[in-house]
N, C-alpha and C. Protein backbone atom coordinates (compact mmCIF):
# COMPACT_ATOMS: atom_id res chain seq x y z
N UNK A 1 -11.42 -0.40 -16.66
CA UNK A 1 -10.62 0.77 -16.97
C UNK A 1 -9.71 1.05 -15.78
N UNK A 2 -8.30 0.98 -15.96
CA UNK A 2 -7.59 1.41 -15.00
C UNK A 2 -6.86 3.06 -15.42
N UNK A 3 -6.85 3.66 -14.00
CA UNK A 3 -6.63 5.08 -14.07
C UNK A 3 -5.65 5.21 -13.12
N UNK A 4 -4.42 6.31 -13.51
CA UNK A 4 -3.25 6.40 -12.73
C UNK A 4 -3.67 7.57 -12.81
N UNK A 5 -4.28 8.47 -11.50
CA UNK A 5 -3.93 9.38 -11.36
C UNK A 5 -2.96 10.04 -9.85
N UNK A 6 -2.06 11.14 -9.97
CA UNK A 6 -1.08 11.56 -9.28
C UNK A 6 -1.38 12.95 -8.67
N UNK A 7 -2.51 12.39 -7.62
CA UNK A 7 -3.33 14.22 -6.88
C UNK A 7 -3.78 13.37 -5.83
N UNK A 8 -3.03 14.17 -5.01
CA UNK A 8 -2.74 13.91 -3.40
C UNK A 8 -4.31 13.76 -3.19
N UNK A 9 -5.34 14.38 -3.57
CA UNK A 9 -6.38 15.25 -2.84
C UNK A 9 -7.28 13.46 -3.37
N UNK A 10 -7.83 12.92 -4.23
CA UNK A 10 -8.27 11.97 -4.87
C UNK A 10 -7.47 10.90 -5.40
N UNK A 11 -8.32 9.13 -4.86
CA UNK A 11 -7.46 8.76 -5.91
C UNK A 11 -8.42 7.87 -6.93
N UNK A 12 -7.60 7.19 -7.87
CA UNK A 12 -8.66 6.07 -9.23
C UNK A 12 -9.63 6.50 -9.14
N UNK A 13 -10.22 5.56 -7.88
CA UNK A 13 -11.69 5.80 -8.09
C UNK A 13 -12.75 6.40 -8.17
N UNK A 14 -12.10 7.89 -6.91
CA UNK A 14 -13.19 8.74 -7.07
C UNK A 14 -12.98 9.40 -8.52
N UNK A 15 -11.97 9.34 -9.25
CA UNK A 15 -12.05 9.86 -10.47
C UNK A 15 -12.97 9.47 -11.72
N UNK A 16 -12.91 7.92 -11.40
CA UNK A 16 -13.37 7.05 -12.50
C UNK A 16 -14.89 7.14 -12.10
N UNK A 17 -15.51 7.56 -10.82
CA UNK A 17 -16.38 7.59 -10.80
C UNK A 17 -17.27 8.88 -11.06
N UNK A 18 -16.50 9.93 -10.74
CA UNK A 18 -17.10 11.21 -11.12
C UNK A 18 -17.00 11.00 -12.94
N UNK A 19 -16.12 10.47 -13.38
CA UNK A 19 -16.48 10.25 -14.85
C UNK A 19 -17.70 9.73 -15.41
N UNK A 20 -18.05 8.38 -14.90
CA UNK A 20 -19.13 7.44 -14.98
C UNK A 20 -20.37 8.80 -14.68
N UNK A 21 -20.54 9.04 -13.61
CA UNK A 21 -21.57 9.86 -13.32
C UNK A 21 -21.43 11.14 -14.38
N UNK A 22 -20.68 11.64 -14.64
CA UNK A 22 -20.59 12.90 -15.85
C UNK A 22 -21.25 12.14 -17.30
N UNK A 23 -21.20 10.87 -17.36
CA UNK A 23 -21.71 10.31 -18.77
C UNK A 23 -23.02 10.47 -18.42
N UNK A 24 -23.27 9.43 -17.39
CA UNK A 24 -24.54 9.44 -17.56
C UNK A 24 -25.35 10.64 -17.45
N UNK A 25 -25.22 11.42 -16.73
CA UNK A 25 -25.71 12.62 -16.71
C UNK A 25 -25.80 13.48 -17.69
N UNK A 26 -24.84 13.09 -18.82
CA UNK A 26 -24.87 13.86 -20.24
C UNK A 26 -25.94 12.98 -20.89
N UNK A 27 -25.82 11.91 -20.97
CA UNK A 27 -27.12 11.51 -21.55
C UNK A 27 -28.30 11.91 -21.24
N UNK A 28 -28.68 11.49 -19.81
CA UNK A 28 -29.76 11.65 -19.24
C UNK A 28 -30.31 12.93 -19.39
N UNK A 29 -29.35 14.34 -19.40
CA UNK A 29 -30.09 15.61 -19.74
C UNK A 29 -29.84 16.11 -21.24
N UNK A 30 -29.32 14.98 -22.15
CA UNK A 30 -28.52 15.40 -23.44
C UNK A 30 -28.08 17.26 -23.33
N UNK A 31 -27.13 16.97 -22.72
CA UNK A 31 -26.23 18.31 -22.63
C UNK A 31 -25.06 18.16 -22.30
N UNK A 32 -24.40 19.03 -22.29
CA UNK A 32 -22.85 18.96 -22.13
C UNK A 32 -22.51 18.90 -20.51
N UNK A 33 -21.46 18.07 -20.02
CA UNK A 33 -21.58 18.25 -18.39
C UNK A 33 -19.79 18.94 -17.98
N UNK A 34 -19.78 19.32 -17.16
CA UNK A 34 -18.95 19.71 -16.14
C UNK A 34 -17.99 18.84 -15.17
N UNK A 35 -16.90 18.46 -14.97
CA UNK A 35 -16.42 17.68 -13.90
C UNK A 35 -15.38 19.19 -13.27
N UNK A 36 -15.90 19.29 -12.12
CA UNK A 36 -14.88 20.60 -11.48
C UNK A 36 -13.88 19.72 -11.12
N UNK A 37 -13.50 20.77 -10.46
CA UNK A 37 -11.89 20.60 -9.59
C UNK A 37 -12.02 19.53 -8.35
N UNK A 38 -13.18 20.11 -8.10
CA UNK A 38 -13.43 18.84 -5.92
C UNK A 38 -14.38 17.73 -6.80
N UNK A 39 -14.24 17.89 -8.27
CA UNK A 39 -14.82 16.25 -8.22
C UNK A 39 -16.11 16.39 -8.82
N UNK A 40 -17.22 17.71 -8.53
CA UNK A 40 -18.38 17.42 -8.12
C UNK A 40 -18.61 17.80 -10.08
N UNK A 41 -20.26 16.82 -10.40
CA UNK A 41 -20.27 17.19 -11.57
C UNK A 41 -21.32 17.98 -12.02
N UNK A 42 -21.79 19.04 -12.50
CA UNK A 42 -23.22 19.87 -12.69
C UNK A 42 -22.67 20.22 -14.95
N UNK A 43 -24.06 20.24 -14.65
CA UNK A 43 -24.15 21.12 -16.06
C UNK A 43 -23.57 22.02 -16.56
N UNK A 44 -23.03 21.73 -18.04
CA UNK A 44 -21.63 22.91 -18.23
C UNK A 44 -22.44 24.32 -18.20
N UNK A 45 -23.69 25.01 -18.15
CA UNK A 45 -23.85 25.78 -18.49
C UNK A 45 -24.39 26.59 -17.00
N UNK A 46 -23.94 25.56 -15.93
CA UNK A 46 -23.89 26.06 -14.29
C UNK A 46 -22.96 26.12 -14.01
N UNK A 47 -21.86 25.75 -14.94
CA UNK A 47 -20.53 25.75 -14.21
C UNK A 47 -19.90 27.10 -14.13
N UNK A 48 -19.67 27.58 -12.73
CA UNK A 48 -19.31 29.17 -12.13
C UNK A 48 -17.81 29.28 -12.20
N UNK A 49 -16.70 27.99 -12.44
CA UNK A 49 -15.45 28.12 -13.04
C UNK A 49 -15.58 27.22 -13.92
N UNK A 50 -13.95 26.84 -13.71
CA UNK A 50 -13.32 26.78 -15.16
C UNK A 50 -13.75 25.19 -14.65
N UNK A 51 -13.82 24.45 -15.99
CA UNK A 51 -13.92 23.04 -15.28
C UNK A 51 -12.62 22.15 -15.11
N UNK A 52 -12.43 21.62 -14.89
CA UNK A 52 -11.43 20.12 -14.76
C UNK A 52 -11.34 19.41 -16.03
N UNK A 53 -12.67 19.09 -16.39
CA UNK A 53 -12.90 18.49 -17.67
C UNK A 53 -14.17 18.48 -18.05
N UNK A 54 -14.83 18.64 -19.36
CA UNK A 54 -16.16 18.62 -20.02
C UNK A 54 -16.09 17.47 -20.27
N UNK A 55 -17.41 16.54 -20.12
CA UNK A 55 -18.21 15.93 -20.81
C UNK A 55 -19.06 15.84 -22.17
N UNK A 56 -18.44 16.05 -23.01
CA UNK A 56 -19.63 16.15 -24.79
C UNK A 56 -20.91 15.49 -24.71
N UNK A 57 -22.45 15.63 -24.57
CA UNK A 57 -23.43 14.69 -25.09
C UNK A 57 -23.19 14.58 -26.31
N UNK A 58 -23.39 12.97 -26.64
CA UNK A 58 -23.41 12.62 -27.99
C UNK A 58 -24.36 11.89 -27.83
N UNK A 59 -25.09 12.38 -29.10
CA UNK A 59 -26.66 11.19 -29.11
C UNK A 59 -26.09 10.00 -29.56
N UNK A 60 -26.75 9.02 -29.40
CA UNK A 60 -25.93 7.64 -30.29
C UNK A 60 -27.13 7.20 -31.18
N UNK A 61 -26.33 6.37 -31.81
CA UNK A 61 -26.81 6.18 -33.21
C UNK A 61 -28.22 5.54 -33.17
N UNK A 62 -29.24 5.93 -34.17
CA UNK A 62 -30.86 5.05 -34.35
C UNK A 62 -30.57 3.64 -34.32
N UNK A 63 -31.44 3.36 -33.11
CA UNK A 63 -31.62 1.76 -33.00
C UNK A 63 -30.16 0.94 -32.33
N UNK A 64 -29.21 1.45 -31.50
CA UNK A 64 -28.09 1.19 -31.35
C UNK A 64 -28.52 1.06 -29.70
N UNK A 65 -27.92 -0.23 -29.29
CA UNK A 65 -27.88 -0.27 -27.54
C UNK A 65 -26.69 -0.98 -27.39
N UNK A 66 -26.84 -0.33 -25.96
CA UNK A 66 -25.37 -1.22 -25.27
C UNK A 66 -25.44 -2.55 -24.41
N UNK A 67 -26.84 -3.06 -24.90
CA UNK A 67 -26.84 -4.40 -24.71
C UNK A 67 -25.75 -6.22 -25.03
């Protein structure tokens, strides 16, 4: 996955990686997650602002892997 992003403060990767970590973390607690503003990612229902971007848990389908 390539990512163009244009913010002085971060670049690609720490983005692509606070993403990666927002998935898994939605799985892992099946809940909705949080990516703030500095990056950092917590649970949408800790989140004390506005977020950057939500994460959706979506269960996936019976008997389905990403093998």
């Amino acid at each position: 996955m390539y990512l163009k992003i244009d913010w002085p403060e971060f670049d690609s990767d720490d983005c692509y990686v606070a993403i990666q970590a927002a998935q898994s973390m939605a799985r892992r607690f099946q809940q909705d997650v949080a990516i703030m503003s500095d990056l950092a990612v917590v649970l949408l229902r800790h989140a004390k602002q506005t977020p950057l971007e939500i994460i959706r848990y979506q269960p996936e389908a019976k008997g389905f892997t990403n093998d």
